[in-house]
N, C-alpha and C. Protein backbone atom coordinates (compact mmCIF):
# COMPACT_ATOMS: atom_id res chain seq x y z
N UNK A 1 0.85 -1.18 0.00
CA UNK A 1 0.00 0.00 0.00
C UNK A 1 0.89 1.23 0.00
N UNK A 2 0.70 2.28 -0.44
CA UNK A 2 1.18 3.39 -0.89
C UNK A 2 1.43 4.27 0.34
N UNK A 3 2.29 5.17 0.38
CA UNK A 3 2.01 5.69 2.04
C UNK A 3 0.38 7.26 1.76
N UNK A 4 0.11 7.50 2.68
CA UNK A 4 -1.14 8.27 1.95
C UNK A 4 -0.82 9.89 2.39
N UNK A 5 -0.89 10.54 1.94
CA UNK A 5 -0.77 12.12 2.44
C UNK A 5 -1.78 12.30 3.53
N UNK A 6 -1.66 13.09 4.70
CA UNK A 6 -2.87 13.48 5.24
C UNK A 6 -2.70 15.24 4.90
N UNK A 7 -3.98 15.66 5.11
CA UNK A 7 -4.01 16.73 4.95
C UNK A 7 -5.14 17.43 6.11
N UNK A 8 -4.62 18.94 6.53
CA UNK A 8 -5.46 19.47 7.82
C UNK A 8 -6.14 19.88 7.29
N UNK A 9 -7.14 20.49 7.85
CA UNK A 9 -8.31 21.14 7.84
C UNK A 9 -8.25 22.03 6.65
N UNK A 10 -7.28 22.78 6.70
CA UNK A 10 -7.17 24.02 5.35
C UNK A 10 -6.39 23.45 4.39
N UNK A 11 -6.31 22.02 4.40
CA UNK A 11 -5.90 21.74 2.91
C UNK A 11 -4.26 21.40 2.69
N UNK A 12 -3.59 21.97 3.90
CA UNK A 12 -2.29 21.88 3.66
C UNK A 12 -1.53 20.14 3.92
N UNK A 13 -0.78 19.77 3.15
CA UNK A 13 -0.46 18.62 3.56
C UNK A 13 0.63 18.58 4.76
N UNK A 14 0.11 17.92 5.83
CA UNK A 14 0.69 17.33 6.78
C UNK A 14 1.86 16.76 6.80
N UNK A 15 1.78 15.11 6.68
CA UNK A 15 2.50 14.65 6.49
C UNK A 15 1.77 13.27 5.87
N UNK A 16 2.89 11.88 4.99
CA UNK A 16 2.66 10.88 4.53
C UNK A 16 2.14 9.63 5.37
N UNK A 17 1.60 8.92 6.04
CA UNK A 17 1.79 7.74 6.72
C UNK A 17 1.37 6.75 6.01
N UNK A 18 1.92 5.41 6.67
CA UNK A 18 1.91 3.93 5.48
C UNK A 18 0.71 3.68 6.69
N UNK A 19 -0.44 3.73 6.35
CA UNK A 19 -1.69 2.85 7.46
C UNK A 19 -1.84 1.08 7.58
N UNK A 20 -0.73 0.45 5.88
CA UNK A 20 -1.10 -0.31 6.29
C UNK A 20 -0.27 -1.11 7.84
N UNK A 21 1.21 -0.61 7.82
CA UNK A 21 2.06 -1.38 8.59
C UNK A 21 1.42 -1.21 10.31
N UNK A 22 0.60 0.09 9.95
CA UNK A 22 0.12 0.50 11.64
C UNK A 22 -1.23 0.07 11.61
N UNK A 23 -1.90 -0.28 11.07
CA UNK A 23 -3.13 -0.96 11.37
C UNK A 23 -2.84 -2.37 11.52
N UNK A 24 -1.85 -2.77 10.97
CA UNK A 24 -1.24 -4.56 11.02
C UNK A 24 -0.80 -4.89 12.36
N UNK A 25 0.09 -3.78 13.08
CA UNK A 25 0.52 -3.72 14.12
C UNK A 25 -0.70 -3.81 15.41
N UNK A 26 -1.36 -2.87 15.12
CA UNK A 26 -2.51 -2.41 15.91
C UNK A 26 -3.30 -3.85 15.95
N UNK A 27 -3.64 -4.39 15.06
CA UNK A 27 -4.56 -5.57 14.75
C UNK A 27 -3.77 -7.00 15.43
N UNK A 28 -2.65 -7.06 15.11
CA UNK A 28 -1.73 -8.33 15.92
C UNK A 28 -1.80 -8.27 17.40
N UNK A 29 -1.71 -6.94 18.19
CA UNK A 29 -1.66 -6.41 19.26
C UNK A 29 -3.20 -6.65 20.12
N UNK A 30 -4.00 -6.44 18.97
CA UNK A 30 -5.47 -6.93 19.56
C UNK A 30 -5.86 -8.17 19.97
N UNK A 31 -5.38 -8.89 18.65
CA UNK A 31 -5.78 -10.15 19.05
C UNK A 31 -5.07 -10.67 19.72
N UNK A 32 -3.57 -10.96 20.13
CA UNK A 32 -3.16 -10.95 21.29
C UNK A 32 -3.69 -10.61 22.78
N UNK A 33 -4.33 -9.37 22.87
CA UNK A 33 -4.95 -9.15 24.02
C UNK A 33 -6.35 -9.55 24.23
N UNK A 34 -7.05 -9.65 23.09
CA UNK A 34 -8.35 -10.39 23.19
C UNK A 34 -8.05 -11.83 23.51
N UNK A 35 -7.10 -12.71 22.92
CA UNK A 35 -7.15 -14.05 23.27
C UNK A 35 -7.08 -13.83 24.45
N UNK A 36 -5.73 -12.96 25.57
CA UNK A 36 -5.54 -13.18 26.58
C UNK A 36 -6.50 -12.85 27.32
N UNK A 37 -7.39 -11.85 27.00
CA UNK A 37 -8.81 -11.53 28.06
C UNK A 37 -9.52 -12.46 28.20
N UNK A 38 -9.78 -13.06 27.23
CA UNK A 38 -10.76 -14.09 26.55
C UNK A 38 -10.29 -15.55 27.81
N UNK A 39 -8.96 -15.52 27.93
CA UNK A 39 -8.83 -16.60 28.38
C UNK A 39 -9.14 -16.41 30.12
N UNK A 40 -8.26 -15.24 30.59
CA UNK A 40 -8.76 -14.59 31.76
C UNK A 40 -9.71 -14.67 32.48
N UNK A 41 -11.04 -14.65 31.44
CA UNK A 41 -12.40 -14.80 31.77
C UNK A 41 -13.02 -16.01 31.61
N UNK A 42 -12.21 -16.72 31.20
CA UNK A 42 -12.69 -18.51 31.32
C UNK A 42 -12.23 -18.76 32.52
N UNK A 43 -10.73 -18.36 32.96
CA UNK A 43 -9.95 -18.98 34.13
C UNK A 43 -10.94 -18.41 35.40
N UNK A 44 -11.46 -17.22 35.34
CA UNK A 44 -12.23 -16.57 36.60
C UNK A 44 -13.52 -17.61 36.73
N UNK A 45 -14.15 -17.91 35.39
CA UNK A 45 -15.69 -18.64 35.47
C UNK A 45 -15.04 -20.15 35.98
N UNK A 46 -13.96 -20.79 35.62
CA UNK A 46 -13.51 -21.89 36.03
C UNK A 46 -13.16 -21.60 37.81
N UNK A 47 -12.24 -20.38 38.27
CA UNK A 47 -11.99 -20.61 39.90
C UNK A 47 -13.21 -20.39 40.70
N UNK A 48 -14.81 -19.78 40.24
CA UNK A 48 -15.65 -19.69 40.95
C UNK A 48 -16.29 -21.05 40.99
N UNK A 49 -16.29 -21.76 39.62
CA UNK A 49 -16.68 -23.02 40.10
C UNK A 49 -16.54 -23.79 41.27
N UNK A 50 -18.06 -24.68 41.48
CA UNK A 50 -17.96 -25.18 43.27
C UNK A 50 -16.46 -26.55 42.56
N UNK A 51 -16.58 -27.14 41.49
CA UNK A 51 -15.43 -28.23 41.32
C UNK A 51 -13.77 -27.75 41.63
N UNK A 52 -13.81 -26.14 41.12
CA UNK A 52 -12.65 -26.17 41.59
C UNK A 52 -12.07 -25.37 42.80
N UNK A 53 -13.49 -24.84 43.66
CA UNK A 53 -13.12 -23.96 44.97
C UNK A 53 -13.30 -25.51 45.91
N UNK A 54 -13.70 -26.85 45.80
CA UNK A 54 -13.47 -27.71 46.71
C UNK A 54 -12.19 -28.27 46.15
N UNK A 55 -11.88 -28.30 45.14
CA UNK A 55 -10.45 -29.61 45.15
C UNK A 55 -9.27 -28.54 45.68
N UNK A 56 -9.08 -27.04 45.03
CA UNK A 56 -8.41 -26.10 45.99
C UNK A 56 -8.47 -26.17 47.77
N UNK A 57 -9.59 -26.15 48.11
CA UNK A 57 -9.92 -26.29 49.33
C UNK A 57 -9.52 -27.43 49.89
N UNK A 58 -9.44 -28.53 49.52
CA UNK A 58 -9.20 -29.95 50.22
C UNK A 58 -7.61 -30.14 49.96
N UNK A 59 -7.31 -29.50 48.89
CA UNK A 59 -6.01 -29.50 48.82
C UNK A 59 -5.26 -28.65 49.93
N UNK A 60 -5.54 -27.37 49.94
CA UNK A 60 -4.91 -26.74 51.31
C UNK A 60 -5.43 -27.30 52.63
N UNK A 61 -6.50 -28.06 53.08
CA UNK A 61 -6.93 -28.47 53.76
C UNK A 61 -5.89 -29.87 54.17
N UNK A 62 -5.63 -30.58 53.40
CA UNK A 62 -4.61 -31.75 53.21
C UNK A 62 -3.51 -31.14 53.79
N UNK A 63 -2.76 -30.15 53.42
CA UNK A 63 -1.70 -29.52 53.77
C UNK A 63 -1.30 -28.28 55.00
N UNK A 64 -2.04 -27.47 54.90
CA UNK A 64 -1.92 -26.33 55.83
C UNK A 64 -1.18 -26.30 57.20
N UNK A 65 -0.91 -27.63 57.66
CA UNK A 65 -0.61 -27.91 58.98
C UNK A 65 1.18 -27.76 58.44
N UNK A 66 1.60 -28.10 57.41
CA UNK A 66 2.76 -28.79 57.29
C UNK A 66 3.51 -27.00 57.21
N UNK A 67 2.97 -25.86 56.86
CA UNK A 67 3.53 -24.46 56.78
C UNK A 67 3.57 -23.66 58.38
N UNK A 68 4.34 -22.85 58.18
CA UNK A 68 5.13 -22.38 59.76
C UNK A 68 5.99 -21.08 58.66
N UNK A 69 5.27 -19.87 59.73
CA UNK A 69 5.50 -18.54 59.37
C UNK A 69 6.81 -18.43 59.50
N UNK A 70 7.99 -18.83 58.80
CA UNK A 70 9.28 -18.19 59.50
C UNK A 70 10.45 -18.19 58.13
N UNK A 71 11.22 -17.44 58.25
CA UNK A 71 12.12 -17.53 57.11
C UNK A 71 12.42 -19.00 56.21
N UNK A 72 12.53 -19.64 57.10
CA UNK A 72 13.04 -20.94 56.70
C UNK A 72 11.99 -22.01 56.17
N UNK A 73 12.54 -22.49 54.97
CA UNK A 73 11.53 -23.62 53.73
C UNK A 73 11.67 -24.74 54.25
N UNK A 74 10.87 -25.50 54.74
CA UNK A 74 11.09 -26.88 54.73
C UNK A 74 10.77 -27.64 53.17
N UNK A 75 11.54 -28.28 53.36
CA UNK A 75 11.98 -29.48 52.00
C UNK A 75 10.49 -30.25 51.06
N UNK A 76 9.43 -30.34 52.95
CA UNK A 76 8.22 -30.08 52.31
C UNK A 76 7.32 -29.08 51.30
N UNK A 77 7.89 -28.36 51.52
CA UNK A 77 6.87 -27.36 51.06
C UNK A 77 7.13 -27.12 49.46
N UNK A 78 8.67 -27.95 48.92
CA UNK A 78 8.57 -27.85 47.27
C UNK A 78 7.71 -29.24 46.92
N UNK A 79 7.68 -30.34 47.47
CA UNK A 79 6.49 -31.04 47.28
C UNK A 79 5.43 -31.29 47.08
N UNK A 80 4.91 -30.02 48.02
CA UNK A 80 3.63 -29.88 47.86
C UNK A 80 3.06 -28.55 46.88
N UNK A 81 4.50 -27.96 46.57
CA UNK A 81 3.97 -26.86 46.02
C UNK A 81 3.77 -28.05 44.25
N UNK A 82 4.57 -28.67 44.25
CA UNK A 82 4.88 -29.47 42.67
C UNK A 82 4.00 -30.19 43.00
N UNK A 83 2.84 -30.50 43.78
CA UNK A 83 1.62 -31.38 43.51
C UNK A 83 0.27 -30.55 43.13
N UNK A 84 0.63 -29.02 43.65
CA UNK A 84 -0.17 -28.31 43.88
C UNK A 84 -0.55 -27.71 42.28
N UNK A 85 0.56 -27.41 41.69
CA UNK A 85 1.31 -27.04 40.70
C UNK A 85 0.36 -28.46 39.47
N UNK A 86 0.57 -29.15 39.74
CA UNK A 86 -0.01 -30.70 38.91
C UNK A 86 -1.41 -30.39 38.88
N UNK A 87 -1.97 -30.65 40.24
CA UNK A 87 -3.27 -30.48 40.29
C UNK A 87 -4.06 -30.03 39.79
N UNK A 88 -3.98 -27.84 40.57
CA UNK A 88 -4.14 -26.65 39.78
C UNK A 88 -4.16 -26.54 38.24
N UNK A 89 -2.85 -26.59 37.91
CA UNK A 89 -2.50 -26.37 36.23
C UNK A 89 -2.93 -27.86 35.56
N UNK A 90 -3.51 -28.55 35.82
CA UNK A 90 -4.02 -29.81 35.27
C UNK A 90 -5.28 -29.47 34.87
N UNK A 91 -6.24 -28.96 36.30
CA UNK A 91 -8.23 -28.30 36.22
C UNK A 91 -8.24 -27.72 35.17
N UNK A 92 -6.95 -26.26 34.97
CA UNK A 92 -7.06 -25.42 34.76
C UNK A 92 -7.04 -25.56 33.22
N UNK A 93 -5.70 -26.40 32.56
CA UNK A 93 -5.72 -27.05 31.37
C UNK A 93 -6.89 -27.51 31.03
N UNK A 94 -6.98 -28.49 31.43
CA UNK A 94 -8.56 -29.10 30.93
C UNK A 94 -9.72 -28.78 30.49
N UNK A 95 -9.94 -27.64 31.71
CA UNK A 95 -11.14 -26.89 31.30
C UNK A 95 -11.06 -25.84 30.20
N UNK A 96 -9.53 -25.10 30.09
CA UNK A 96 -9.60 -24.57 29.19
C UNK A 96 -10.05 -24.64 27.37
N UNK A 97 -8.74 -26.04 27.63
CA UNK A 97 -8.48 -26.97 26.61
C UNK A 97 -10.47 -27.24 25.84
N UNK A 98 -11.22 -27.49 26.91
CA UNK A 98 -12.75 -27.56 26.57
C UNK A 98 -13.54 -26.57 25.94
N UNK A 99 -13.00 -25.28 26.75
CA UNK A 99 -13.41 -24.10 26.15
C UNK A 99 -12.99 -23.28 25.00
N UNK A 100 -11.86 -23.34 25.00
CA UNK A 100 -11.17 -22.96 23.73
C UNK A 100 -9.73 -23.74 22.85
N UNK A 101 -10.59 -24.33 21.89
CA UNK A 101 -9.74 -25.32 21.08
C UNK A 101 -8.45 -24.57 20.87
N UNK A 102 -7.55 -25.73 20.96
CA UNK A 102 -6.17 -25.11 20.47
C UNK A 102 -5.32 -24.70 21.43
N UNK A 103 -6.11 -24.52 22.72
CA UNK A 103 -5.51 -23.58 23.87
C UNK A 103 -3.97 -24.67 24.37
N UNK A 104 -2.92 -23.77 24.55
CA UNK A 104 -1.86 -24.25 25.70
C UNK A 104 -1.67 -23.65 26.69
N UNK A 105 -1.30 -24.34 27.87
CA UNK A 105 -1.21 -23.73 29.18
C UNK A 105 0.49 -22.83 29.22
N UNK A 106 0.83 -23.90 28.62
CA UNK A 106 2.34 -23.07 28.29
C UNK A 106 2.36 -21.96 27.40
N UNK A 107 1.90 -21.70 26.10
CA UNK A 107 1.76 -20.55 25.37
C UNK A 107 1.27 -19.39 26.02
N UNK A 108 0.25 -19.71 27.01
CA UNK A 108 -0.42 -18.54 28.21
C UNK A 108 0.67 -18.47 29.33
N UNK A 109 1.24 -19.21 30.12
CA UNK A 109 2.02 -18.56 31.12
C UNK A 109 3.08 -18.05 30.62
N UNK A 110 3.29 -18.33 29.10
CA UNK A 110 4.60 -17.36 28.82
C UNK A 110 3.95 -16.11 28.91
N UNK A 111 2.98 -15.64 27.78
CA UNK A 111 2.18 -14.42 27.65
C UNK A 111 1.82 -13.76 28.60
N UNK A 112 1.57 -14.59 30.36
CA UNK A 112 1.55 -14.23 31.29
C UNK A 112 2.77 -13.50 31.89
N UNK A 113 3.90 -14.10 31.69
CA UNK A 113 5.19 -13.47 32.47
C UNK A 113 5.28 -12.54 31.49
N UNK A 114 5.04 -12.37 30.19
CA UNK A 114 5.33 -11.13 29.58
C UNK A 114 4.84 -10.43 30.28
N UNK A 115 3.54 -10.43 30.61
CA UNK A 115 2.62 -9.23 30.56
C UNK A 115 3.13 -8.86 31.69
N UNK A 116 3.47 -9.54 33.30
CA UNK A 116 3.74 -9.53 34.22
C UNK A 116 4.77 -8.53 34.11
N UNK A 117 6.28 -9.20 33.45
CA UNK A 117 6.97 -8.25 33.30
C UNK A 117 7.08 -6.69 32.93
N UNK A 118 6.55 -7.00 31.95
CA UNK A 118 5.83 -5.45 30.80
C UNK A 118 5.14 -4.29 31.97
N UNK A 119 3.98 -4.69 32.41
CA UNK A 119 2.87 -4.11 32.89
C UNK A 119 3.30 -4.08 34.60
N UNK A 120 4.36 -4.58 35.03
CA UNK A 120 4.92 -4.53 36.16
C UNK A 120 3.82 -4.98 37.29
N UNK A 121 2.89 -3.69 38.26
CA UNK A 121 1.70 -4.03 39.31
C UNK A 121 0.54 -3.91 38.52
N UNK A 122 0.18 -3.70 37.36
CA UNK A 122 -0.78 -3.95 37.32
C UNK A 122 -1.88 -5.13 36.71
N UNK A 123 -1.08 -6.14 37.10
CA UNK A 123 -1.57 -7.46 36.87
C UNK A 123 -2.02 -7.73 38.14
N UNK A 124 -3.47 -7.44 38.91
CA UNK A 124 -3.88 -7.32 40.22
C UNK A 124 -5.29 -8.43 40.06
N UNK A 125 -5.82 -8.74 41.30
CA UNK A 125 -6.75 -9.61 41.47
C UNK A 125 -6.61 -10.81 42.10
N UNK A 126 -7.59 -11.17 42.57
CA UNK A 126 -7.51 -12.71 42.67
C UNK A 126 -7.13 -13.99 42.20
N UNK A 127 -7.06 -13.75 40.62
CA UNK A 127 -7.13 -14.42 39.47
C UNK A 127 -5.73 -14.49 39.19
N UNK A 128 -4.65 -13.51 39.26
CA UNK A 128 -3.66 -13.39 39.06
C UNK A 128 -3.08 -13.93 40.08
N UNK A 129 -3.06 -13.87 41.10
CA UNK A 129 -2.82 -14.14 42.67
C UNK A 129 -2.84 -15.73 42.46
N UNK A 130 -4.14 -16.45 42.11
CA UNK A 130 -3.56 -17.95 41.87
C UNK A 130 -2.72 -18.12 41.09
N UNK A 131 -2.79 -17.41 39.55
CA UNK A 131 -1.74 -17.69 38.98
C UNK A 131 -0.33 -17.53 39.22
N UNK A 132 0.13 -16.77 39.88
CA UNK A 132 1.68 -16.36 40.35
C UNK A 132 1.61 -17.77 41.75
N UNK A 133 0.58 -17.96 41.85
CA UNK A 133 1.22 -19.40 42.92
C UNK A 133 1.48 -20.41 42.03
N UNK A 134 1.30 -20.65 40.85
CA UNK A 134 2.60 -21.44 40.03
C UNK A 134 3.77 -21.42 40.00
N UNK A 135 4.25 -19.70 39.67
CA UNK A 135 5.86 -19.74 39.35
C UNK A 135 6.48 -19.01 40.91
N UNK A 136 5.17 -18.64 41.37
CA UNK A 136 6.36 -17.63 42.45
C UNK A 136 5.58 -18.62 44.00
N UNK A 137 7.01 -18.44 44.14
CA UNK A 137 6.63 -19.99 45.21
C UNK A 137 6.73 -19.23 46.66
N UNK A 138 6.79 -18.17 46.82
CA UNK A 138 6.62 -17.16 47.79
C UNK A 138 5.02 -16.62 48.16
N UNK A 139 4.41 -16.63 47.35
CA UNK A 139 3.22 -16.11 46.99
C UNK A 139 2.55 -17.74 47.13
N UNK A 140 2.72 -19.18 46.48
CA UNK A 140 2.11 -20.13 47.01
C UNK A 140 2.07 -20.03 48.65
N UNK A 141 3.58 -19.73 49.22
CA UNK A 141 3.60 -20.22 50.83
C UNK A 141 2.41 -19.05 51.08
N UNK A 142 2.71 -17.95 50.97
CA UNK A 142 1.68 -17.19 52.00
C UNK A 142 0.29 -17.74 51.46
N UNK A 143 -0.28 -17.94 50.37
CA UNK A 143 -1.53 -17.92 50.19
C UNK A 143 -1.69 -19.40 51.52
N UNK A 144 -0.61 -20.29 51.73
CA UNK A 144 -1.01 -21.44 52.61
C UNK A 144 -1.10 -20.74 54.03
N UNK A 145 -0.08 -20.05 54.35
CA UNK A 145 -0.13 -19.12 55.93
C UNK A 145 -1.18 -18.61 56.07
N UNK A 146 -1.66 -17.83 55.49
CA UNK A 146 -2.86 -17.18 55.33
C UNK A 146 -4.21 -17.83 55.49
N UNK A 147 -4.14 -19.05 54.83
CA UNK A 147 -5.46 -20.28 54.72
C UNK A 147 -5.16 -21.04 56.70
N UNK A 148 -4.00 -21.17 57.20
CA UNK A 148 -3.72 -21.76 58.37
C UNK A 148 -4.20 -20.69 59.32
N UNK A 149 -4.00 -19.37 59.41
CA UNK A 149 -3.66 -18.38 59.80
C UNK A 149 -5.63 -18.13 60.09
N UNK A 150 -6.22 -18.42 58.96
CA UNK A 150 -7.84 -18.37 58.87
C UNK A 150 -8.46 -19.54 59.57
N UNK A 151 -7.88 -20.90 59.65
CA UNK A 151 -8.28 -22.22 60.20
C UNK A 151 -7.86 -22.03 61.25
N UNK A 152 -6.82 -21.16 62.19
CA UNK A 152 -6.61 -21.44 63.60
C UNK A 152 -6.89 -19.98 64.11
N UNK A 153 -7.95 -19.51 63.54
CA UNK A 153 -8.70 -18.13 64.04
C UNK A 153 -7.91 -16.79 64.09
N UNK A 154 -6.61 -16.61 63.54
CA UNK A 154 -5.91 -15.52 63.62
C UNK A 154 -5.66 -14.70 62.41
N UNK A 155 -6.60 -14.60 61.67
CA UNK A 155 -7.05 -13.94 60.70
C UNK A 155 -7.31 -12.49 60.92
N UNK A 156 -7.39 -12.08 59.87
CA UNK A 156 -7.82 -10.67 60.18
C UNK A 156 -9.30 -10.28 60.24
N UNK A 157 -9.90 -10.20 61.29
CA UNK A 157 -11.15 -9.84 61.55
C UNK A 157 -11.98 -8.44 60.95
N UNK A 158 -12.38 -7.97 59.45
CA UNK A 158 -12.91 -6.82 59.80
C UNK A 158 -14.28 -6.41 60.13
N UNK A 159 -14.99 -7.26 60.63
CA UNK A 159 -15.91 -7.22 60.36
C UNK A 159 -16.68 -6.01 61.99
N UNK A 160 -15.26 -5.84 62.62
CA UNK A 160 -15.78 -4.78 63.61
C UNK A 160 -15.78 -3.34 63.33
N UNK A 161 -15.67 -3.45 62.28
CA UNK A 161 -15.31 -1.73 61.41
C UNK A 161 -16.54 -1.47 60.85
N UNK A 162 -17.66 -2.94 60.74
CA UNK A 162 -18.61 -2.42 59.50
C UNK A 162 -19.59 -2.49 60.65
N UNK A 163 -21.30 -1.45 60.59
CA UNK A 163 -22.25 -1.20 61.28
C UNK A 163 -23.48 -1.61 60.13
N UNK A 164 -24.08 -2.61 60.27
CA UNK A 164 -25.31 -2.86 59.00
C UNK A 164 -26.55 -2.21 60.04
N UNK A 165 -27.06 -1.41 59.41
CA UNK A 165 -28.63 -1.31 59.26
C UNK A 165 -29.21 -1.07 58.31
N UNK A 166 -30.27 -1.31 58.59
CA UNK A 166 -31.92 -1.57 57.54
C UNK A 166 -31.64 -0.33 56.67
N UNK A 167 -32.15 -0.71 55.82
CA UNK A 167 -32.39 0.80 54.48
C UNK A 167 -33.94 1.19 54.78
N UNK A 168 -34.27 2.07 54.97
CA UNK A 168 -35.58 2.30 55.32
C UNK A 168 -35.56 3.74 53.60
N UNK A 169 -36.92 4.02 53.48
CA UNK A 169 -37.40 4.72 52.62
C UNK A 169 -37.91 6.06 53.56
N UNK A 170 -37.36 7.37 52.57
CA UNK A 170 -37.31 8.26 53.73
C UNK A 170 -39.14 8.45 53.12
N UNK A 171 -39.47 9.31 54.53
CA UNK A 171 -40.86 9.62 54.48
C UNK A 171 -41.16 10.32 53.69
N UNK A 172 -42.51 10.44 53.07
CA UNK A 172 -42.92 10.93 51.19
C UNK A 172 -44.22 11.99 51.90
N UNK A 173 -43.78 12.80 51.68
CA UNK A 173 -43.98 14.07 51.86
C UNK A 173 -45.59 14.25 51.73
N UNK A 174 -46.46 14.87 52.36
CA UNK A 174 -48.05 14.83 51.76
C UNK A 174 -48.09 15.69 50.96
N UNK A 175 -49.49 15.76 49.89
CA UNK A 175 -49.71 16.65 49.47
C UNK A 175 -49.04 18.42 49.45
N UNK A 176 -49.87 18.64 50.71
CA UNK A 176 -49.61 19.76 51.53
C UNK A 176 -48.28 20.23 51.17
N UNK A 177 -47.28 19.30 51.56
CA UNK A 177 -46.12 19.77 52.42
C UNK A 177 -45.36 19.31 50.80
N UNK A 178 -45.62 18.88 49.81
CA UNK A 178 -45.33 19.01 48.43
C UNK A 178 -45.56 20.46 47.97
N UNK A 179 -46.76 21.06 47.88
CA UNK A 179 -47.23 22.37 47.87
C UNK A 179 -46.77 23.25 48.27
N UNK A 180 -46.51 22.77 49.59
CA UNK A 180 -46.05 24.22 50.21
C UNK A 180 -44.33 24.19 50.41
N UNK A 181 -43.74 23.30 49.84
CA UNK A 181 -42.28 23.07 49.30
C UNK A 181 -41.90 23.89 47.97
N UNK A 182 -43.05 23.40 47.17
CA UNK A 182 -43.18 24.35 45.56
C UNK A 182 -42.88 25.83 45.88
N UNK A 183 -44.30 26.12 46.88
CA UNK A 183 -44.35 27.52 46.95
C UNK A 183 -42.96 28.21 47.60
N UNK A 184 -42.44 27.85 48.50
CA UNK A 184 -41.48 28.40 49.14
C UNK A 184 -40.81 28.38 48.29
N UNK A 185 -40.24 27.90 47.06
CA UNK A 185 -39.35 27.66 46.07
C UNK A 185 -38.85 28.88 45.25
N UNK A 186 -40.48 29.77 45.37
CA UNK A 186 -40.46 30.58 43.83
C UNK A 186 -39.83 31.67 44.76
């Protein structure tokens, strides 16, 4: 394609641009990020599932006892992270693999550490949070401290910060006092 002149408002020419190499660009860049949304939003409809908030659950449930808040790794804890690791990225495959033909789990966690890298904090959520308990094995231990930390009541409580009451409907004014609201108005 030819590069095209643009021209401003009064006619004068601007400058040349080639639209097609930047719409090609623009368009590769999309679908790249649409697959990855696309997939994002399967992985979220897959972790709300009750199949995979119980096998998560029974899985830290199996384990939780074996973690201890302190600098030091026990030998356990790459064991269980590499079963965890099997398990997890096994559901997660599968279901994908169901939902969208063609899919690899490996072609996505690369695209993942890109993005990770690239986009630095703002790869935020819940969703991401399981996923970095694959590669970042720092982020598996606490999500287990945290689950122990909730099973032996030393959690973080907020629930003394919040005050619920009723929503009531404020009182609806009579006639009258509609009227004589108007009038005071003018």
């Amino acid at each position: 394609m030819e590069p095209v002149a643009v021209q401003s408002g009064s006619g004068d020419k601007v400058e040349e641009m080639d639209f097609q190499v930047e719409e090609l660009a623009a368009s590769s860049s999309n679908v790249d990020d649409t697959k990855f949304d696309i997939t994002i939003g399967h992985i979220e409809d897959i972790i709300m599932e009750d199949d995979f908030q119980k096998m998560q659950g029974d899985f830290m449930e199996q384990y939780y006892h074996h973690f201890d808040d302190n600098e030091e790794n026990k030998f356990i804890y790459t064991d269980i992270h590499k079963q965890y690791i099997s398990l997890i990225e096994k559901h997660l495959e599968e279901q994908l693999i169901a939902r969208m033909p063609g899919f690899t789990m490996e072609a996505f966690l690369t695209q993942l550490e890109k993005r990770k890298r690239k986009e630095q904090d703002s790869l935020d959520g819940e969703i991401f949070e399981i996923l970095l308990t694959f590669s970042d094995f720092l982020a598996f231990k606490e999500m287990f401290l945290d689950y122990k930390a909730d099973k032996e009541g030393r959690g973080i409580d907020l629930s003394a910060g919040f005050i619920v009451t009723p929503y009531q409907e404020p009182p609806s004014l009579s006639a009258d006092q509609q009227s004589t609201g108007a009038s005071n108005m003018k």
